[in-house]
N, C-alpha and C. Protein backbone atom coordinates (compact mmCIF):
# COMPACT_ATOMS: atom_id res chain seq x y z
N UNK A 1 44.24 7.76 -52.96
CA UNK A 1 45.16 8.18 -53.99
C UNK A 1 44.56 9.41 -54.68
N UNK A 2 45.24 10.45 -54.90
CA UNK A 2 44.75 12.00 -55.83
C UNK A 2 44.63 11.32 -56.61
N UNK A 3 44.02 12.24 -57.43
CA UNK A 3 43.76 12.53 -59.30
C UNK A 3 45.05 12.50 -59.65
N UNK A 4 46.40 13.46 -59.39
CA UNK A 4 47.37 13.26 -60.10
C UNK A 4 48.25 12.04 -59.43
N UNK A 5 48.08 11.35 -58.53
CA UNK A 5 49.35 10.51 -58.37
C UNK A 5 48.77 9.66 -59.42
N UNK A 6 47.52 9.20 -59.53
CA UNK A 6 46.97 8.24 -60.27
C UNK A 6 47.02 8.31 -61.62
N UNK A 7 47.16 9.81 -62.24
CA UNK A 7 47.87 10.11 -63.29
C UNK A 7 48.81 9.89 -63.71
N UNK A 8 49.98 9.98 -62.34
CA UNK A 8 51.22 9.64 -62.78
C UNK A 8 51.37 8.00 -62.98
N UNK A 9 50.46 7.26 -62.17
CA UNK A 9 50.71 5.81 -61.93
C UNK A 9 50.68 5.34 -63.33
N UNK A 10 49.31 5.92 -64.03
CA UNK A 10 49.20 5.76 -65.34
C UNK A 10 50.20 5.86 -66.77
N UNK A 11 50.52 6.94 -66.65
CA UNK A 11 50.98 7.74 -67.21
C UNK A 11 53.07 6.65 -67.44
N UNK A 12 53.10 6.89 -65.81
CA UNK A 12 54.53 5.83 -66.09
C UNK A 12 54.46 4.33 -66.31
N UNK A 13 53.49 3.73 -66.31
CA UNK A 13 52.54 2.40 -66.79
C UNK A 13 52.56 2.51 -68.53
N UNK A 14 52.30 3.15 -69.04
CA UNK A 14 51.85 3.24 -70.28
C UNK A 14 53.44 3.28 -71.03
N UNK A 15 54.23 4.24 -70.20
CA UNK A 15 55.80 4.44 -70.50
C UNK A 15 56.52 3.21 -70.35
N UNK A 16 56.38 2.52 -69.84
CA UNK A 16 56.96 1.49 -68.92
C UNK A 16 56.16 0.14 -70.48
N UNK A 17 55.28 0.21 -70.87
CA UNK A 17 54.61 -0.34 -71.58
C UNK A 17 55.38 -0.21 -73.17
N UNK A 18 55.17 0.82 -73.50
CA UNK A 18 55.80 1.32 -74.65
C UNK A 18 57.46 1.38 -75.09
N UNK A 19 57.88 1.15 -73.86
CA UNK A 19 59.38 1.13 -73.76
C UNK A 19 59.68 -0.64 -74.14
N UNK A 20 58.87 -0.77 -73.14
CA UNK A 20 58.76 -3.03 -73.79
C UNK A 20 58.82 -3.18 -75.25
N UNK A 21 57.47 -2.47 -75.59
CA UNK A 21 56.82 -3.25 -76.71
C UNK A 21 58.60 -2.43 -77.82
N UNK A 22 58.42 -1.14 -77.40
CA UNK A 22 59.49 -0.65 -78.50
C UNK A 22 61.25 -1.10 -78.58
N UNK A 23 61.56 -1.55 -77.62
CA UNK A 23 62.57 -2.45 -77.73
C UNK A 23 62.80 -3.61 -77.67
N UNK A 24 61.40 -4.57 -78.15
CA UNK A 24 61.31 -6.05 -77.83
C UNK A 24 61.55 -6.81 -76.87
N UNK A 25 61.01 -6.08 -75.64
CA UNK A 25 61.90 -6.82 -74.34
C UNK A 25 60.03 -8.11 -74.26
N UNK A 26 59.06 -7.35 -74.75
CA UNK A 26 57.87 -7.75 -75.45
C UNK A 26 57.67 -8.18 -76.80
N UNK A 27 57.68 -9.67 -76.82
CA UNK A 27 57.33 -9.64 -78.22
C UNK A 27 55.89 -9.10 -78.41
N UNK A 28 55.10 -8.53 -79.97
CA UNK A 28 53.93 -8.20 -80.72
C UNK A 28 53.84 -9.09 -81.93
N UNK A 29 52.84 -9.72 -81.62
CA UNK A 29 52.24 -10.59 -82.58
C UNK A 29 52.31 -9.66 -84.01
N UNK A 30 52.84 -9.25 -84.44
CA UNK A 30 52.73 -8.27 -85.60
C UNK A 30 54.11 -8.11 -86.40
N UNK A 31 53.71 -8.30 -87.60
CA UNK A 31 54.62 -7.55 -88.79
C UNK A 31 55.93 -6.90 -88.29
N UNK A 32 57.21 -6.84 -88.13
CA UNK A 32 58.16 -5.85 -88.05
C UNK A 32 57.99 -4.38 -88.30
N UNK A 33 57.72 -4.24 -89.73
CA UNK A 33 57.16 -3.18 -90.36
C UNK A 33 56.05 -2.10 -89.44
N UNK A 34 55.10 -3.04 -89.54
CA UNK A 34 53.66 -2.34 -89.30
C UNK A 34 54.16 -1.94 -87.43
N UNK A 35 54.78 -2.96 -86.99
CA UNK A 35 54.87 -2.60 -85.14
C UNK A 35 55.84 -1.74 -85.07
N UNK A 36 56.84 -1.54 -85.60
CA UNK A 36 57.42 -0.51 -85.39
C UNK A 36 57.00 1.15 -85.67
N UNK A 37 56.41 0.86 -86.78
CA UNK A 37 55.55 2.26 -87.51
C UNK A 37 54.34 2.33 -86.47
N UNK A 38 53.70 1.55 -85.80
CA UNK A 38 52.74 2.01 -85.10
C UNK A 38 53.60 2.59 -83.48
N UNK A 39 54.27 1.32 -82.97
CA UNK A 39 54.81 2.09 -82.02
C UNK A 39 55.97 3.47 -82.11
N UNK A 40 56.45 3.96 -83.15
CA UNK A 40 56.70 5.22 -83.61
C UNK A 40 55.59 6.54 -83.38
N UNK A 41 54.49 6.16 -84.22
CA UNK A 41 53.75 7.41 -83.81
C UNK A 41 52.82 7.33 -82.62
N UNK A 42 52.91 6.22 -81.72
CA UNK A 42 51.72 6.51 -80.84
C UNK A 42 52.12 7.25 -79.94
N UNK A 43 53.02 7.45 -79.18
CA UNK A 43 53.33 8.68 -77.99
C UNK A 43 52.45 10.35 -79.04
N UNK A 44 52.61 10.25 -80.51
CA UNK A 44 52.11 11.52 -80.63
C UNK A 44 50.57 11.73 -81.12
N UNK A 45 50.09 10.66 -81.40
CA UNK A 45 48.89 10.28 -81.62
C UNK A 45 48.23 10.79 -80.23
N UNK A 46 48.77 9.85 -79.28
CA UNK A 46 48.41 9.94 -78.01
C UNK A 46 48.71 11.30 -77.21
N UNK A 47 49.30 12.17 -77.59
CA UNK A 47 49.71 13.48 -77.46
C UNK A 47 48.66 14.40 -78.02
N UNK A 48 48.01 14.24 -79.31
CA UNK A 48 47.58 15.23 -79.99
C UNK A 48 45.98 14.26 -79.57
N UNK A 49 45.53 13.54 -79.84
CA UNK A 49 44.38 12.93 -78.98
C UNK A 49 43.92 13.61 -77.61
N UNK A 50 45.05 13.38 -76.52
CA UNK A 50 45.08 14.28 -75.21
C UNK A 50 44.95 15.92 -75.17
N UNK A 51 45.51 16.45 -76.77
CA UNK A 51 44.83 18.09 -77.06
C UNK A 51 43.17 18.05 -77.37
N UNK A 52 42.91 17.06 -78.08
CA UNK A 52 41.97 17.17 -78.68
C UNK A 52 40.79 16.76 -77.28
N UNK A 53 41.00 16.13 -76.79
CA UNK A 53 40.15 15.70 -75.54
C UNK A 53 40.04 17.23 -74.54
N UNK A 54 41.10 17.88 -74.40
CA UNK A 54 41.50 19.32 -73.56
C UNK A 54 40.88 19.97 -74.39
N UNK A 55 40.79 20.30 -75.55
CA UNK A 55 40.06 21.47 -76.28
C UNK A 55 38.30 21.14 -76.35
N UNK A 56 38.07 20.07 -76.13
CA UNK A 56 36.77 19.68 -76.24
C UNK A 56 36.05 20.37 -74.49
N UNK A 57 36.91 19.73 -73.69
CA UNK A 57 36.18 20.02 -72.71
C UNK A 57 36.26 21.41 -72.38
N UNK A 58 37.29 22.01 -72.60
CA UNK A 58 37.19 23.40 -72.50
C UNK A 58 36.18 24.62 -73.35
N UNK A 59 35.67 24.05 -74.57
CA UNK A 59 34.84 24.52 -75.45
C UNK A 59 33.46 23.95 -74.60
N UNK A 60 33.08 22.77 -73.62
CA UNK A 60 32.27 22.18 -72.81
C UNK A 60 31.85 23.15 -72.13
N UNK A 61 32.90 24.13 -71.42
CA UNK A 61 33.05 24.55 -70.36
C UNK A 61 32.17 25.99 -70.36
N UNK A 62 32.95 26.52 -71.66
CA UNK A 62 32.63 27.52 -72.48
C UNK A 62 30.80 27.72 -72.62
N UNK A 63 30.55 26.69 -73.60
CA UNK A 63 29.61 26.54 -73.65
C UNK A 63 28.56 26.76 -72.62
N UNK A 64 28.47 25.91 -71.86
CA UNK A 64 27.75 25.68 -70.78
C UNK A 64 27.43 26.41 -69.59
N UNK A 65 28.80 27.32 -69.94
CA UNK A 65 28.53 28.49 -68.61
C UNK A 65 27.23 29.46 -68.15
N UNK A 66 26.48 29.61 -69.37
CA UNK A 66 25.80 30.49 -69.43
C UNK A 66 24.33 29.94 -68.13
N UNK A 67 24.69 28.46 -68.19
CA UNK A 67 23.66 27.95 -67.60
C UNK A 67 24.24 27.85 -65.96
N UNK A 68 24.98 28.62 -65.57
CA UNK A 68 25.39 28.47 -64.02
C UNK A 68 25.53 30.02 -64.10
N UNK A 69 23.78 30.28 -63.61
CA UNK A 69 23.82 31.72 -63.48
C UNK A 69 24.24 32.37 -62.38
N UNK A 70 24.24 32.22 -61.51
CA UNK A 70 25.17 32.41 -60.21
C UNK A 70 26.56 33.04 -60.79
N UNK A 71 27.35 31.91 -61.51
CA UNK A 71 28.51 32.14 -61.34
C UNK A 71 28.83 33.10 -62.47
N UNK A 72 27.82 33.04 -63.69
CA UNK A 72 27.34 34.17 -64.09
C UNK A 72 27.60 35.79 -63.98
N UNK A 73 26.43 35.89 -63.13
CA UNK A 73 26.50 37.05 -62.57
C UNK A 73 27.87 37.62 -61.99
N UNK A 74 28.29 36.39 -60.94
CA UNK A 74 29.96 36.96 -60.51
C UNK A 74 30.48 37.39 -61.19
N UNK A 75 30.46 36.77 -62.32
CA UNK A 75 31.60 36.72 -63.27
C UNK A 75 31.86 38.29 -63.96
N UNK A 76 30.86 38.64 -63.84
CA UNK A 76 30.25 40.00 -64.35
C UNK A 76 30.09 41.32 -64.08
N UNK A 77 29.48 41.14 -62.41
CA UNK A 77 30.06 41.74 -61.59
C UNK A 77 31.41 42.51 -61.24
N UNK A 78 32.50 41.11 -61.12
CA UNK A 78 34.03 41.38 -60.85
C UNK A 78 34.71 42.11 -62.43
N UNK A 79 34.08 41.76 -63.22
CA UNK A 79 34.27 42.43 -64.60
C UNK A 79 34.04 43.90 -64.51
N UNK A 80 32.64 44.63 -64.08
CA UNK A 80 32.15 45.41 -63.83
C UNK A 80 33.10 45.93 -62.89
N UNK A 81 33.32 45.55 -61.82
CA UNK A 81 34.29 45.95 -60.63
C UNK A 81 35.66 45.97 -61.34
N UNK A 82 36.26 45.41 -62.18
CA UNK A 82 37.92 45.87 -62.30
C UNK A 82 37.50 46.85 -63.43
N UNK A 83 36.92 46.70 -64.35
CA UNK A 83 36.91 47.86 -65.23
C UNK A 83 36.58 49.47 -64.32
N UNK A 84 35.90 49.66 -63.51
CA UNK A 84 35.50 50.84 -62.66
C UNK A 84 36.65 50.92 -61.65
N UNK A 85 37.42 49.83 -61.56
CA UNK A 85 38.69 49.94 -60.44
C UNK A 85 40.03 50.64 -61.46
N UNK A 86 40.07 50.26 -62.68
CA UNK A 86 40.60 50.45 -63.67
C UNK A 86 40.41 52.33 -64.16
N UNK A 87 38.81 52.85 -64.70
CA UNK A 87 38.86 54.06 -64.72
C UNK A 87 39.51 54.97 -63.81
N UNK A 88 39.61 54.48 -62.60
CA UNK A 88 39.24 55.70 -61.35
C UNK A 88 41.17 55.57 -61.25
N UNK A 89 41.81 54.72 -61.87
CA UNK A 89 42.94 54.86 -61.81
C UNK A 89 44.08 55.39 -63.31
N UNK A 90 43.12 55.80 -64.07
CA UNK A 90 43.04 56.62 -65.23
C UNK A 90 43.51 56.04 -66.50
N UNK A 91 42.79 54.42 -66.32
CA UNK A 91 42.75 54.06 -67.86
C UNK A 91 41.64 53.80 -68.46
N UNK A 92 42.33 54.20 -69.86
CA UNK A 92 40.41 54.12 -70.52
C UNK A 92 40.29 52.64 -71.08
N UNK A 93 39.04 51.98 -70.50
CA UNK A 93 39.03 50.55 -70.61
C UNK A 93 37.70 51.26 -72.13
């Protein structure tokens, strides 16, 4: 199974979950009040959680690059190379 089917397996699991609990086809041991107000905001909890997890690893990514000198250098290189591909075609970088 990929990374994303297993995503999706998840992903429509959790839907499939939330759709129960939010139309009582599931009872929740819980308060009227309090279960409805929680199952209200969790799709965005769980939304803005899933940014916050994406911005972390990407600041990870960021970070850390400096230590994959290899890819480094490429990186730098091809930088070097479009900016000089860039002059010779008469913009000023």
């Amino acid at each position: 199974m990929t990374r994303f089917n297993r995503l999706l397996t998840y992903f429509f699991s959790a839907t499939a979950l939330w759709t129960l609990f939010y139309f009582d086809f599931l009872p929740l041991p819980l308060d009227d009040d309090v279960k409805y107000y929680f199952l209200q905001v969790l799709p965005f909890w769980l939304l803005i959680s899933f940014g916050c997890w994406c911005l972390w690893q990407l600041g990870m990514g960021v970070y850390s690059f400096g230590e994959c000198e290899q890819d480094y250098r490429d990186l730098l290189l091809e930088i070097k190379m479009a900016k000089d591909d860039l002059r010779t075609k008469g913009i000023s970088v």
